[in-house]
N, C-alpha and C. Protein backbone atom coordinates (compact mmCIF):
# COMPACT_ATOMS: atom_id res chain seq x y z
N UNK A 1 -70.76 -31.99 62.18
CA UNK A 1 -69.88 -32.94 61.54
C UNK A 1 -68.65 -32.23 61.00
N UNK A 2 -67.34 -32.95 61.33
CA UNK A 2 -66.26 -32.23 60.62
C UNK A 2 -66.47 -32.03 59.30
N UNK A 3 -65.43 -31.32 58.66
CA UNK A 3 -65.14 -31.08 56.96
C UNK A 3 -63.61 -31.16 56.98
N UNK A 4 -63.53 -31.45 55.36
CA UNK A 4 -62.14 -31.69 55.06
C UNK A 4 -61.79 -30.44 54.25
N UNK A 5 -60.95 -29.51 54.41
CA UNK A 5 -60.17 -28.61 53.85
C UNK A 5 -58.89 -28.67 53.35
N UNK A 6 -58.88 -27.73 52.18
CA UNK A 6 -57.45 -27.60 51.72
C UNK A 6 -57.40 -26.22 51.02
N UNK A 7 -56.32 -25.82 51.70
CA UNK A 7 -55.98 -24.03 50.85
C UNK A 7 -54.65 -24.07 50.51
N UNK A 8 -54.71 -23.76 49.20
CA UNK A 8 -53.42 -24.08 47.89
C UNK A 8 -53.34 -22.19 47.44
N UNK A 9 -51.68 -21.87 47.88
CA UNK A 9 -51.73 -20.60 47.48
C UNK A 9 -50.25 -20.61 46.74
N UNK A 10 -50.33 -19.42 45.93
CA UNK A 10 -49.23 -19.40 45.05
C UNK A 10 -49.10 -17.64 45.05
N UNK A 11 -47.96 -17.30 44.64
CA UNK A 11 -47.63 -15.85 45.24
C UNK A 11 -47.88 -15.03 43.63
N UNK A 12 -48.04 -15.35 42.50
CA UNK A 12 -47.86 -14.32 41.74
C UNK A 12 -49.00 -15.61 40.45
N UNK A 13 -49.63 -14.64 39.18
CA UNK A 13 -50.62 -15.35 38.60
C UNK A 13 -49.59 -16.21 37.71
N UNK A 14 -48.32 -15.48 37.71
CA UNK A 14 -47.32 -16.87 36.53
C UNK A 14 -47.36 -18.31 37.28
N UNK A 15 -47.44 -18.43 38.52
CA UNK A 15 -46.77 -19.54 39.14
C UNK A 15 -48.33 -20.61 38.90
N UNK A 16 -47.91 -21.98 39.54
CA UNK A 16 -48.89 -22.78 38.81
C UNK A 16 -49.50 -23.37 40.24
N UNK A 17 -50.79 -23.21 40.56
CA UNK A 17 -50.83 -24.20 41.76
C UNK A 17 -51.66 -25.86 41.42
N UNK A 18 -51.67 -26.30 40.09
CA UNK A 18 -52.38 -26.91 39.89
C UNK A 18 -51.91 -28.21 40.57
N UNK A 19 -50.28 -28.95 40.57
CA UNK A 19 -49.76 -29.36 41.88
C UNK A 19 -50.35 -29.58 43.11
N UNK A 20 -50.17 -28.51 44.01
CA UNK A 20 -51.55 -28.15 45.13
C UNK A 20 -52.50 -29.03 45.19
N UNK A 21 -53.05 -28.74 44.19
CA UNK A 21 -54.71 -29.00 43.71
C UNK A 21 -54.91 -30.34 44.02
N UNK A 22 -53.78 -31.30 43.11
CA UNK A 22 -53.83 -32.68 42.59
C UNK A 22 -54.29 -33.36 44.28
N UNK A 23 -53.05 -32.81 44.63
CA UNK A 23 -53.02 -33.45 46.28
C UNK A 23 -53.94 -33.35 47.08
N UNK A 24 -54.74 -32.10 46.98
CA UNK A 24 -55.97 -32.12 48.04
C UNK A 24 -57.02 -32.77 47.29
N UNK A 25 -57.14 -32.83 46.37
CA UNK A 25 -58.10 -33.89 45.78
C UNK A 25 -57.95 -35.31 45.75
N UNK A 26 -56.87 -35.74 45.87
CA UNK A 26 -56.36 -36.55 45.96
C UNK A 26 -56.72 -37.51 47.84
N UNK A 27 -56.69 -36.27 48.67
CA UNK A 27 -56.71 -36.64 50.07
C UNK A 27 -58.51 -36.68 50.50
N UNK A 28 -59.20 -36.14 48.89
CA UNK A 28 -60.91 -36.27 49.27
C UNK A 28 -61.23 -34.77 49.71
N UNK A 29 -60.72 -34.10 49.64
CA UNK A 29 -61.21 -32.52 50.09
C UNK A 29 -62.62 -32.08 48.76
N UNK A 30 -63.55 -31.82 49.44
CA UNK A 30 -64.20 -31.82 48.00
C UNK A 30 -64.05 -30.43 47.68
N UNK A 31 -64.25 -29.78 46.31
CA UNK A 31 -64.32 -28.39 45.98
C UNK A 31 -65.03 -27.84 46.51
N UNK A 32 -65.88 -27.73 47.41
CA UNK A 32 -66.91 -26.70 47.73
C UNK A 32 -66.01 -25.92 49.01
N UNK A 33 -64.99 -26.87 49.61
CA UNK A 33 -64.02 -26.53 50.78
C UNK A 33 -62.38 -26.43 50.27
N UNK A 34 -62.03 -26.59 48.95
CA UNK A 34 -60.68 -26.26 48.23
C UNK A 34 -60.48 -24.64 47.65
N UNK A 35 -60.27 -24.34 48.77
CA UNK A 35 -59.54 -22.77 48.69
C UNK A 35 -58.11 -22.03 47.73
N UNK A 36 -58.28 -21.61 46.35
CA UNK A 36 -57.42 -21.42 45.74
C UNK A 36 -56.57 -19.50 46.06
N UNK A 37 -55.74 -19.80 45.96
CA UNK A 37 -55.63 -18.27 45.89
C UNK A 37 -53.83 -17.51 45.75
N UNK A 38 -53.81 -16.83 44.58
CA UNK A 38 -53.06 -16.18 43.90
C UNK A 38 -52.05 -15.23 44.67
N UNK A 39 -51.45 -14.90 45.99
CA UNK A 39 -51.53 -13.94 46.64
C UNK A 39 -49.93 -13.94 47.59
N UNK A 40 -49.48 -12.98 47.96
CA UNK A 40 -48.12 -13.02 48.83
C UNK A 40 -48.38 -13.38 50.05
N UNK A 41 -47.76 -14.33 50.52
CA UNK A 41 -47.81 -15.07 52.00
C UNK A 41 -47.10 -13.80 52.57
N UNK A 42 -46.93 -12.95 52.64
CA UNK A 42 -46.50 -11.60 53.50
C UNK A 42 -46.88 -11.49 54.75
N UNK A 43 -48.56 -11.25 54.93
CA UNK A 43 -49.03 -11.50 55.97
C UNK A 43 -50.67 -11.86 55.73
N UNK A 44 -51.43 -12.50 56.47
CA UNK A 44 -52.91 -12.96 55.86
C UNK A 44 -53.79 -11.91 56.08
N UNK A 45 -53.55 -10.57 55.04
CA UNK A 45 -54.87 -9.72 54.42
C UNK A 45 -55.07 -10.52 53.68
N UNK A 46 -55.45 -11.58 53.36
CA UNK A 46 -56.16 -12.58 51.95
C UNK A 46 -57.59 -12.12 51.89
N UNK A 47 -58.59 -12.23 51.05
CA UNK A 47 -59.47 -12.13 50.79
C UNK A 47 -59.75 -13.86 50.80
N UNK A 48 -59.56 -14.62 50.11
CA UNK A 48 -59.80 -15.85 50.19
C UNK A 48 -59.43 -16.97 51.52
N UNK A 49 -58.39 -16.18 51.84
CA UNK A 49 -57.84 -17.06 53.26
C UNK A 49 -59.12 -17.10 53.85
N UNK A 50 -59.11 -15.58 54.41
CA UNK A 50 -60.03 -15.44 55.12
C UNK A 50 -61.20 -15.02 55.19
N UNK A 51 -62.08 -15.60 54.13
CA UNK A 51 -63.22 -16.07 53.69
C UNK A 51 -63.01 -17.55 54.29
N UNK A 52 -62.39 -18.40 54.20
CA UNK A 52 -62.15 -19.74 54.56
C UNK A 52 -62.01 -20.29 55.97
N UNK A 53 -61.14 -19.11 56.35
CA UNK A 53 -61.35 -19.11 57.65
C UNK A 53 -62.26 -19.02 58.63
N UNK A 54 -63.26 -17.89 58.53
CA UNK A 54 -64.76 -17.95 58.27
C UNK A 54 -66.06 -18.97 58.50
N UNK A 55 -65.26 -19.67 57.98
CA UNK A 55 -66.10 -20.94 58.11
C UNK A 55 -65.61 -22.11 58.41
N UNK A 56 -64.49 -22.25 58.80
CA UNK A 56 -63.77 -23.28 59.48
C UNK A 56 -64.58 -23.33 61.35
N UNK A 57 -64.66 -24.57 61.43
CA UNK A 57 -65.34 -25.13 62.87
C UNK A 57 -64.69 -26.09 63.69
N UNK A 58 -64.48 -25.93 65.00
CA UNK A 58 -64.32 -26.90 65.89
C UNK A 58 -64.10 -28.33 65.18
N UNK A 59 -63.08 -28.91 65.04
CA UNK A 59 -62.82 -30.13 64.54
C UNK A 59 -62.57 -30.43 63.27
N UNK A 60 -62.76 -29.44 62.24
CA UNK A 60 -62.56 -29.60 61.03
C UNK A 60 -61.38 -29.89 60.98
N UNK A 61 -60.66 -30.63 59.69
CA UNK A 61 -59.38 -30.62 59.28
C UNK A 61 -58.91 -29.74 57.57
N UNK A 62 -57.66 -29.22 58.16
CA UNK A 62 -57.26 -28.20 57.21
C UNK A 62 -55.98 -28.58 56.52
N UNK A 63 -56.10 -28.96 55.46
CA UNK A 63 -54.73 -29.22 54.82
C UNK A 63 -54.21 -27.95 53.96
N UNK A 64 -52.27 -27.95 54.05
CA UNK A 64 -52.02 -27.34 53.75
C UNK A 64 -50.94 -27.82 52.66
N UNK A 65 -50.14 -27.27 51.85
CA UNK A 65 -49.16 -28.68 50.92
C UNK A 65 -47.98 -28.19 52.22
N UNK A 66 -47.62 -26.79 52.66
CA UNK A 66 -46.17 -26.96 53.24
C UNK A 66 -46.51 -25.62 54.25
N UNK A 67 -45.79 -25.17 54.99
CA UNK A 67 -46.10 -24.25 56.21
C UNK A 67 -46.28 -23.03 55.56
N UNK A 68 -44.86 -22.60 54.38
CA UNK A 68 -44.72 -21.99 53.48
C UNK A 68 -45.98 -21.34 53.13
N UNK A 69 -46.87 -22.58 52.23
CA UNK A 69 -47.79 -21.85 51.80
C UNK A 69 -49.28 -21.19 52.67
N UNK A 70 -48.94 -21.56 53.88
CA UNK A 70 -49.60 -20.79 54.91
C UNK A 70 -49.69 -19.76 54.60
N UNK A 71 -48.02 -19.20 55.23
CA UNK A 71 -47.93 -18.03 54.82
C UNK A 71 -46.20 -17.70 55.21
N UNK A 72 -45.66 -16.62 54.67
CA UNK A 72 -43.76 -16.72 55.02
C UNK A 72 -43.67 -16.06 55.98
N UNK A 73 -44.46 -15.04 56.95
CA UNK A 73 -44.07 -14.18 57.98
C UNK A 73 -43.32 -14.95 59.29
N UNK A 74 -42.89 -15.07 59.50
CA UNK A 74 -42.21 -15.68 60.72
C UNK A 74 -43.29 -15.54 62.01
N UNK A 75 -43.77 -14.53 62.22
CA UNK A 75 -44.86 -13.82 63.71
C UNK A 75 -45.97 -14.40 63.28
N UNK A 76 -46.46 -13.51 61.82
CA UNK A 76 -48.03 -14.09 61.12
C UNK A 76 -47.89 -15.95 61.36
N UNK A 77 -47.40 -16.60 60.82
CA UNK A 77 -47.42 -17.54 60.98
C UNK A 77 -47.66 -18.43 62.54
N UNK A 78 -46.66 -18.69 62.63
CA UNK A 78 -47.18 -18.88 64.16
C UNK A 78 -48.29 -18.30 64.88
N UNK A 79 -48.38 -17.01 65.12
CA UNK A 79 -49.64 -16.26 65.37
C UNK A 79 -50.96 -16.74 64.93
N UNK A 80 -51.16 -17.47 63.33
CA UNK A 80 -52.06 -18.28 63.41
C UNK A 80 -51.91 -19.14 63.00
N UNK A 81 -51.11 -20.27 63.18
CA UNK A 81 -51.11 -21.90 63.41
C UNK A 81 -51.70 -21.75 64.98
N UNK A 82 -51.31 -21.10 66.00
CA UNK A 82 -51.97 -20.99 67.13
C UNK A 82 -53.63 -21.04 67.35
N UNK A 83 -53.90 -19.93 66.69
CA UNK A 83 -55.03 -19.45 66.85
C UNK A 83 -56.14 -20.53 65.80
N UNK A 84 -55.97 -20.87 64.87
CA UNK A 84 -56.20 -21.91 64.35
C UNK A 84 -56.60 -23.63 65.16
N UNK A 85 -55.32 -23.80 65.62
CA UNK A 85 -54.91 -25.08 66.39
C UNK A 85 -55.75 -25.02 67.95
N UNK A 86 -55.30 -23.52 68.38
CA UNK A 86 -55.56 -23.97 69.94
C UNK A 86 -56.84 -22.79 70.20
N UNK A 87 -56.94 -22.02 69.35
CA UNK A 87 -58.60 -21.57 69.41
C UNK A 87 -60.03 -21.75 68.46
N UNK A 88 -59.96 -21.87 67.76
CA UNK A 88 -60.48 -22.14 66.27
C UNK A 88 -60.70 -23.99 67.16
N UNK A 89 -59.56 -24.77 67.73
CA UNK A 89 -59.56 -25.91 68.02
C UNK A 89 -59.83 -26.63 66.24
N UNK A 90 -59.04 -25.87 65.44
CA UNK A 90 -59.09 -26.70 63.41
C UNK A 90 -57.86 -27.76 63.76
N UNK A 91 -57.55 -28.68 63.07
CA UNK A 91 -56.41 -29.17 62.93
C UNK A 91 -55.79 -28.90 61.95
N UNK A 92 -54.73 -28.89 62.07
CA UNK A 92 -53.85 -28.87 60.70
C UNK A 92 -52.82 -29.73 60.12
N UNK A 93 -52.75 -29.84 58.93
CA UNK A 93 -51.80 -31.07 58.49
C UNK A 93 -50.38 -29.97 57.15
N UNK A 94 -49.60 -29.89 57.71
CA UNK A 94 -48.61 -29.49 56.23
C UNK A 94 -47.72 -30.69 55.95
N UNK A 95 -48.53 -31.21 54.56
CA UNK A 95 -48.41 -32.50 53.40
C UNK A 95 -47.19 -32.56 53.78
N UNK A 96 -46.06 -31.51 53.33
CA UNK A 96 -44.87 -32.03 52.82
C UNK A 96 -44.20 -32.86 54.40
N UNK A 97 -44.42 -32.45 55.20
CA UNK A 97 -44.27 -33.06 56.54
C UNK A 97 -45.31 -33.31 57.55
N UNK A 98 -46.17 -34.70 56.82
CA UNK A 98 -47.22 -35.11 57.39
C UNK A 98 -46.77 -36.01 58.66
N UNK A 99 -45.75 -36.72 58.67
CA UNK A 99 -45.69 -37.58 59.51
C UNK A 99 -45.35 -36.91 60.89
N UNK A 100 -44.92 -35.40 60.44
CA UNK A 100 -44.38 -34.86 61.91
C UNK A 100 -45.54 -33.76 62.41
N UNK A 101 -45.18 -33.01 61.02
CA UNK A 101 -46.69 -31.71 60.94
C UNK A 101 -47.71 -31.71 60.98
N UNK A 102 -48.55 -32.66 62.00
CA UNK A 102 -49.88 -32.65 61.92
C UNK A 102 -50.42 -32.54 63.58
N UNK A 103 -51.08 -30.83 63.33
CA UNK A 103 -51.54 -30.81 64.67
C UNK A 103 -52.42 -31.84 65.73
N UNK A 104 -52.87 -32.90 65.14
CA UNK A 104 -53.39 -33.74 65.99
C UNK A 104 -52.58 -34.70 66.69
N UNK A 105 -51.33 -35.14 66.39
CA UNK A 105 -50.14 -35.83 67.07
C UNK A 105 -50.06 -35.22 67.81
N UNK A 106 -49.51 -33.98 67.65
CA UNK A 106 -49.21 -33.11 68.38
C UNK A 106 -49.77 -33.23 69.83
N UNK A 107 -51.45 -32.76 69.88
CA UNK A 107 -52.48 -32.69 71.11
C UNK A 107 -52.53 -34.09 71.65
N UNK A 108 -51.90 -35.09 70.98
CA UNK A 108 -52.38 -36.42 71.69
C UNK A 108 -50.78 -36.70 72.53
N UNK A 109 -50.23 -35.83 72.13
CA UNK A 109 -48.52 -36.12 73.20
C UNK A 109 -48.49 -35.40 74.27
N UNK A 110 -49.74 -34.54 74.44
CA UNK A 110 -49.63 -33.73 75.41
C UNK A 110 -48.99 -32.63 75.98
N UNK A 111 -48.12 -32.26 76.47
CA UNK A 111 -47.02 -31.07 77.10
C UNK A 111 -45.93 -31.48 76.22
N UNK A 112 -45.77 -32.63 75.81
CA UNK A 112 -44.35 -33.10 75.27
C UNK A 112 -44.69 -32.30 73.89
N UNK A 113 -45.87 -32.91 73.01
CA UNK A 113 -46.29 -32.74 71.96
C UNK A 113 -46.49 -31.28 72.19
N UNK A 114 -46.72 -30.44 72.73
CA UNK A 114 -47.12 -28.78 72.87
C UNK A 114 -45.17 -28.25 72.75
N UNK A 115 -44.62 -28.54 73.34
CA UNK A 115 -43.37 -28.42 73.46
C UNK A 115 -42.65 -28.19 71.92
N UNK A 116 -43.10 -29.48 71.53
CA UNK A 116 -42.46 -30.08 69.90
C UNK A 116 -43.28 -29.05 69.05
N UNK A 117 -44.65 -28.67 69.27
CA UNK A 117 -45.02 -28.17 68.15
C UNK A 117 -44.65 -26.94 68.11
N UNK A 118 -44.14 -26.11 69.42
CA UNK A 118 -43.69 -25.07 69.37
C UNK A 118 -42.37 -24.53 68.41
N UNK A 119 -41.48 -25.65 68.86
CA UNK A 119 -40.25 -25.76 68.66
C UNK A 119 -40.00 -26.32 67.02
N UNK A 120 -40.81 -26.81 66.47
CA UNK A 120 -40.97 -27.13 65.46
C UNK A 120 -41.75 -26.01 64.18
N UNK A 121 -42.63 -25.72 65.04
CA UNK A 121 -43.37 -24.38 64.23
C UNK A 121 -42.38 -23.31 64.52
N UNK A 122 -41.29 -22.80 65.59
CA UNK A 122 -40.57 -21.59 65.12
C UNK A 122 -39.94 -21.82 64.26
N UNK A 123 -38.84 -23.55 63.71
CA UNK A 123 -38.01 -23.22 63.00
C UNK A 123 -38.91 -23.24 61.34
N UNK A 124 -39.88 -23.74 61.79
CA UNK A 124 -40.65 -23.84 59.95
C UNK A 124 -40.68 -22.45 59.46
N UNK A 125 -41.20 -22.01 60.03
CA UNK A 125 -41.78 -20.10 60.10
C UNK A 125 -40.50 -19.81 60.24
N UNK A 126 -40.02 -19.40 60.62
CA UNK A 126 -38.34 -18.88 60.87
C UNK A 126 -37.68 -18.93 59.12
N UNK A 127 -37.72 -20.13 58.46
CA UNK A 127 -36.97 -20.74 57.42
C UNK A 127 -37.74 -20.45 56.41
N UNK A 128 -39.05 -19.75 56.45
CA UNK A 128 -40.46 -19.49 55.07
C UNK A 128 -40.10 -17.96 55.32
N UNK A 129 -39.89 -17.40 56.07
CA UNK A 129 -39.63 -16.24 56.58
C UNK A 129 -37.65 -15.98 55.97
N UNK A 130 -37.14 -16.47 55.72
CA UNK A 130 -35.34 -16.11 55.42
C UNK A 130 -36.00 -16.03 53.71
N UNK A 131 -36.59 -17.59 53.23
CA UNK A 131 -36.96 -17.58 52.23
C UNK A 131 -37.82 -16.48 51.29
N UNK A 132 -38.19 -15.70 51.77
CA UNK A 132 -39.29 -14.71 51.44
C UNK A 132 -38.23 -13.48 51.78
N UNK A 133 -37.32 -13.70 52.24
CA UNK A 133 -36.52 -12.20 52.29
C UNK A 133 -35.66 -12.56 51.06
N UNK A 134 -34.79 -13.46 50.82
CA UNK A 134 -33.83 -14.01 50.30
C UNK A 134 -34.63 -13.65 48.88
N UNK A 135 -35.59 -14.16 47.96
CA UNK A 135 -36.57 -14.08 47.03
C UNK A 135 -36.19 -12.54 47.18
N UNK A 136 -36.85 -11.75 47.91
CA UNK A 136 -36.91 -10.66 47.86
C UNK A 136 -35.26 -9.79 47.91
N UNK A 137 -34.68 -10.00 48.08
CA UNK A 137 -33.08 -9.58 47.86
C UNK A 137 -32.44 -10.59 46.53
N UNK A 138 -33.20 -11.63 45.85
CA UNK A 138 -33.07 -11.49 44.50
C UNK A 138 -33.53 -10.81 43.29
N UNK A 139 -34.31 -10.50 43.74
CA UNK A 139 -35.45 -9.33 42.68
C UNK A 139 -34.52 -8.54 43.02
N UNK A 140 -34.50 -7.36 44.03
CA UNK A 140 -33.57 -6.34 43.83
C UNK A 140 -32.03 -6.12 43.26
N UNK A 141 -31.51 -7.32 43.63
CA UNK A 141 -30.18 -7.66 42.93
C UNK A 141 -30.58 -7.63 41.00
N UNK A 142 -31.50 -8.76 40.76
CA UNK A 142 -31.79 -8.80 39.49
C UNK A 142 -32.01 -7.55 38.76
N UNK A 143 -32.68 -6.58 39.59
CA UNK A 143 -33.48 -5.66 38.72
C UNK A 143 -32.14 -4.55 39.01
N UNK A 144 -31.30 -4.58 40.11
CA UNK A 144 -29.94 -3.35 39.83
C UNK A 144 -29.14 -3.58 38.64
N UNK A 145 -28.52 -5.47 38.40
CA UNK A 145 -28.07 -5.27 37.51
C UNK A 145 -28.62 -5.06 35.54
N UNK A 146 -30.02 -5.19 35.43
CA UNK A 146 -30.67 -4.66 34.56
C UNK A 146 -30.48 -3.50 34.55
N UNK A 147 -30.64 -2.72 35.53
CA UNK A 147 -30.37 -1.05 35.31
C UNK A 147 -29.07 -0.58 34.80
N UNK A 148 -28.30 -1.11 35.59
CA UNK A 148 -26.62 -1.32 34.90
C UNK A 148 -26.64 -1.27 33.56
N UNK A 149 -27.06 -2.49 32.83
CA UNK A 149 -27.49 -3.22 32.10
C UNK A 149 -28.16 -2.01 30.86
N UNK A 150 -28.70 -1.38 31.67
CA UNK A 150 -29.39 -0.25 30.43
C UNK A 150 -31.14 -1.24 30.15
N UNK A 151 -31.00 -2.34 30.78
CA UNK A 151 -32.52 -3.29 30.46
C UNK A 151 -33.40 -2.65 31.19
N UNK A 152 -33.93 -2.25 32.19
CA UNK A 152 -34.58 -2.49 33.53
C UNK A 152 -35.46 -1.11 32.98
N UNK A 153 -36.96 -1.44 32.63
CA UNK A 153 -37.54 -0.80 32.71
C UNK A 153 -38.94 -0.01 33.08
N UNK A 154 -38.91 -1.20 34.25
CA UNK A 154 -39.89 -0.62 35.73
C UNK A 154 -40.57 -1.16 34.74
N UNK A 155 -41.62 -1.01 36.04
CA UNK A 155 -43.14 -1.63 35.81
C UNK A 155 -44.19 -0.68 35.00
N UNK A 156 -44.67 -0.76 34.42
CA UNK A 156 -45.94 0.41 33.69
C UNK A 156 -46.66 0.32 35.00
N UNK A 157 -47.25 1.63 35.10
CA UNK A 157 -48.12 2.52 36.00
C UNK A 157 -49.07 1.99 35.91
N UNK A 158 -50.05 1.74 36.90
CA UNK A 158 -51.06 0.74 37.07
C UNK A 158 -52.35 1.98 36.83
N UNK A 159 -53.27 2.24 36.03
CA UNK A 159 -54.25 3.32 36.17
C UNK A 159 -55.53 2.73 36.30
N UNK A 160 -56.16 3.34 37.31
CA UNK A 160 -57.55 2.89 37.96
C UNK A 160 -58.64 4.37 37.26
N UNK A 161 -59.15 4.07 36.11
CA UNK A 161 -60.33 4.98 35.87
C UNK A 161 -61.15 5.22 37.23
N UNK A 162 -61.50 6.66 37.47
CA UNK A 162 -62.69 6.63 38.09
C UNK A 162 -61.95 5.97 39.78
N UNK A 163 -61.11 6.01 40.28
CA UNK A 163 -60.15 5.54 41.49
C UNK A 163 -61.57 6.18 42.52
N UNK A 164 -61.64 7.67 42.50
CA UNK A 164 -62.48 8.41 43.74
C UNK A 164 -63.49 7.03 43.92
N UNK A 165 -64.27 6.18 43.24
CA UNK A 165 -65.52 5.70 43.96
C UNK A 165 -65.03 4.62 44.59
N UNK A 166 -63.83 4.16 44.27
CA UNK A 166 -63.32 2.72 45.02
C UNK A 166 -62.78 3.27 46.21
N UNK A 167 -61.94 4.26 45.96
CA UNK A 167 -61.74 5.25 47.52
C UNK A 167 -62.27 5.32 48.21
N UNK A 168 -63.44 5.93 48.08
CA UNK A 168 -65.10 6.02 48.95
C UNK A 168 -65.33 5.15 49.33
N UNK A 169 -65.35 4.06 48.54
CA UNK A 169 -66.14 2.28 49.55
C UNK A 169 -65.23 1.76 50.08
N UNK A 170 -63.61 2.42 50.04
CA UNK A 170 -62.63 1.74 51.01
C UNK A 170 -62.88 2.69 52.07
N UNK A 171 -62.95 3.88 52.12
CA UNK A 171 -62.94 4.85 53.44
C UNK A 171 -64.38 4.89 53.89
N UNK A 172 -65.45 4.20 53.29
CA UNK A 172 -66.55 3.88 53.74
C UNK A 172 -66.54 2.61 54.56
N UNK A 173 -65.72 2.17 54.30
CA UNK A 173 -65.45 0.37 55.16
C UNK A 173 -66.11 -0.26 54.67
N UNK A 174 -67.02 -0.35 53.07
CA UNK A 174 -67.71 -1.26 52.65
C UNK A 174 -66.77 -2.06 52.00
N UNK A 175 -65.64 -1.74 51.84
CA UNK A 175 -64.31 -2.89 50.91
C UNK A 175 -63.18 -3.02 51.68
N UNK A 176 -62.71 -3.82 51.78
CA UNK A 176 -60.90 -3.65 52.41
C UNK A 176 -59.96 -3.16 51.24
N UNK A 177 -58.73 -3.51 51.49
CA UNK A 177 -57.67 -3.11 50.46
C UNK A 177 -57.35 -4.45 49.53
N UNK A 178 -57.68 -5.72 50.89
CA UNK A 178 -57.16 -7.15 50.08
C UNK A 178 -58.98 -7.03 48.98
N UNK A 179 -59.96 -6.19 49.35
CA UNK A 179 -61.31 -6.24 48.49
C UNK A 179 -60.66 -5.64 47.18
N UNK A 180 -60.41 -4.75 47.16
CA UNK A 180 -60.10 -3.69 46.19
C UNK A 180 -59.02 -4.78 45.25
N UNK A 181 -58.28 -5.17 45.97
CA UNK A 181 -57.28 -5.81 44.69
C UNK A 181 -57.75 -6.62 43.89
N UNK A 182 -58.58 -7.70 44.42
CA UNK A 182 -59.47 -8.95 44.10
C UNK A 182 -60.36 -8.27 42.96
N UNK A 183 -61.40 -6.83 43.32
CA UNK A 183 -62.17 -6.64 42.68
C UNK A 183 -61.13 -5.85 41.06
N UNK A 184 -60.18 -4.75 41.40
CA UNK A 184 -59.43 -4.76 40.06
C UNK A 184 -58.34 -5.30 39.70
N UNK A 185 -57.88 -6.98 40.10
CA UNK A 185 -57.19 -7.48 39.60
C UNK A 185 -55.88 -6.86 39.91
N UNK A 186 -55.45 -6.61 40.55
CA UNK A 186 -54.02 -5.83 40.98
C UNK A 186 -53.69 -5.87 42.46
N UNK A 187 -52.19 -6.07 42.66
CA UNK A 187 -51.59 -6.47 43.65
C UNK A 187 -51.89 -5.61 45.13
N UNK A 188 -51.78 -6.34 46.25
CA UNK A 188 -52.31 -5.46 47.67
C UNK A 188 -51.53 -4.08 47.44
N UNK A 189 -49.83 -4.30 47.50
CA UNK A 189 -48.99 -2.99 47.32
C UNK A 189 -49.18 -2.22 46.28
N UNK A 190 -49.86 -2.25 44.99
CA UNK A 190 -50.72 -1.66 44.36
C UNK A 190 -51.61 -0.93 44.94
N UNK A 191 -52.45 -1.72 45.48
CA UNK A 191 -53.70 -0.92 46.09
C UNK A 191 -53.05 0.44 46.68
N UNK A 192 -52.23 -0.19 47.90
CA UNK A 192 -51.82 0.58 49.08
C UNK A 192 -51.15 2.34 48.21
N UNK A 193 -50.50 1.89 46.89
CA UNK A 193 -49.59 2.91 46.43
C UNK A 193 -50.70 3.74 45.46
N UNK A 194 -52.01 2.99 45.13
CA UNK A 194 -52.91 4.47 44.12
C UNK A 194 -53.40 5.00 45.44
N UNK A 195 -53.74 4.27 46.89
CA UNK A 195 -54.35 5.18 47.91
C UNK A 195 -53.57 6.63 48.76
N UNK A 196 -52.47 5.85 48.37
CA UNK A 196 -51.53 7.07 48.83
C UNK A 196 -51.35 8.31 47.81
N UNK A 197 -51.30 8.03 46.59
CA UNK A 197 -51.15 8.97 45.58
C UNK A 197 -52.58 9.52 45.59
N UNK A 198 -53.69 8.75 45.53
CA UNK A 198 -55.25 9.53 45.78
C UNK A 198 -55.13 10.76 47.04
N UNK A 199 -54.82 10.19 47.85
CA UNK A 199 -54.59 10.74 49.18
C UNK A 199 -53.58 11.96 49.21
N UNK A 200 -52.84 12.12 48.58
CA UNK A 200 -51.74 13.00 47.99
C UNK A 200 -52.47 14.12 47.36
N UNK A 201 -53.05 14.01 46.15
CA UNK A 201 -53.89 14.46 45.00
C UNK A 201 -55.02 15.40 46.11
N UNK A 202 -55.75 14.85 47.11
CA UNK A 202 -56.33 15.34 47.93
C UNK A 202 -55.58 16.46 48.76
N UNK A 203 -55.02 16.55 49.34
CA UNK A 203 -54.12 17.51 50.25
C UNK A 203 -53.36 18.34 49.13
């Protein structure tokens, strides 16, 4: 039997997804299949994505609020709305453009509809993808003229007591990196930057 899904993501713990929320509850998704998660649409190392993914089946339907919160990579994206849509065989719906964005129109137009969804999914992804650079060339602008400014005074150093045993169960393959963040609360590029400095410390 199908299931109804919905995965509501938001990029940083200030931002609010409770929004999100309203709507997939709203459409009957029950909680046991409402996927929350805190995390940069960069590319899907999620821990929660893909836990969700996981268990997505042949026919299920997957709501999303906007393509965006898929994810912003321009490649990642597409790469799996594909794999999703035309292997996974999930459907997908992104709310903010339900009447156009919903992979099941799509499959019932046939070549026309394969055509459209193509052409439609590059420019979505294409435009979550400018957006996620643009964001990101405001932070750096913001934070040069703070330095100017005499304000700007970096981030405090993130310290992991005891780092060697989380090391070990990442170079053991019993954790990933998206594991490690989840388990101490700190960002993937976090992770990536105490493994390099561990790794440093070593040599």
């Amino acid at each position: 039997m199908s299931e109804l899904f919905g995965y509501v993501r938001v990029s940083t713990e200030e931002q609010n997804e409770a929004r999100q929320i309203e709507k997939m509850r709203a459409l009957g998704v029950p909680e046991r299949y409402l996927f929350v998660e805190k995390q940069s649409g960069k590319d899907f190392d999620r821990t929660i994505y893909l836990g969700m993914r996981n268990i997505l089946r042949e026919g299920d339907l997957l709501y999303v609020d906007s393509i965006d919160r898929l994810g912003r990579n321009y490649d990642a994206v597409k790469k799996e709305w594909y794999y999703l849509t035309r292997e996974l065989k999930v459907d997908v719906v992104a709310l903010d453009l339900a009447d156009l964005f919903d992979s099941r129109k799509f499959r019932e137009q046939g070549e026309v509809g394969r055509l459209l969804e193509d052409q439609m999914l590059s420019l979505l992804a294409w435009v979550a993808d400018q957006e996620r650079k643009k964001i990101r060339q405001r932070q750096r602008e913001g934070i040069e003229i703070a330095k100017v400014a005499g304000k700007y005074k970096g981030r405090k150093p993130v310290i992991v007591p005891d780092f060697e045993k989380y090391y070990q169960r990442y170079m053991s393959r019993k954790v990933s990196k998206a594991g490690l963040a989840r388990e101490l609360h700190i960002s993937r590029p976090t992770v990536d930057r105490l493994i390099a400095e561990h790794e440093a410390g070593i040599r």
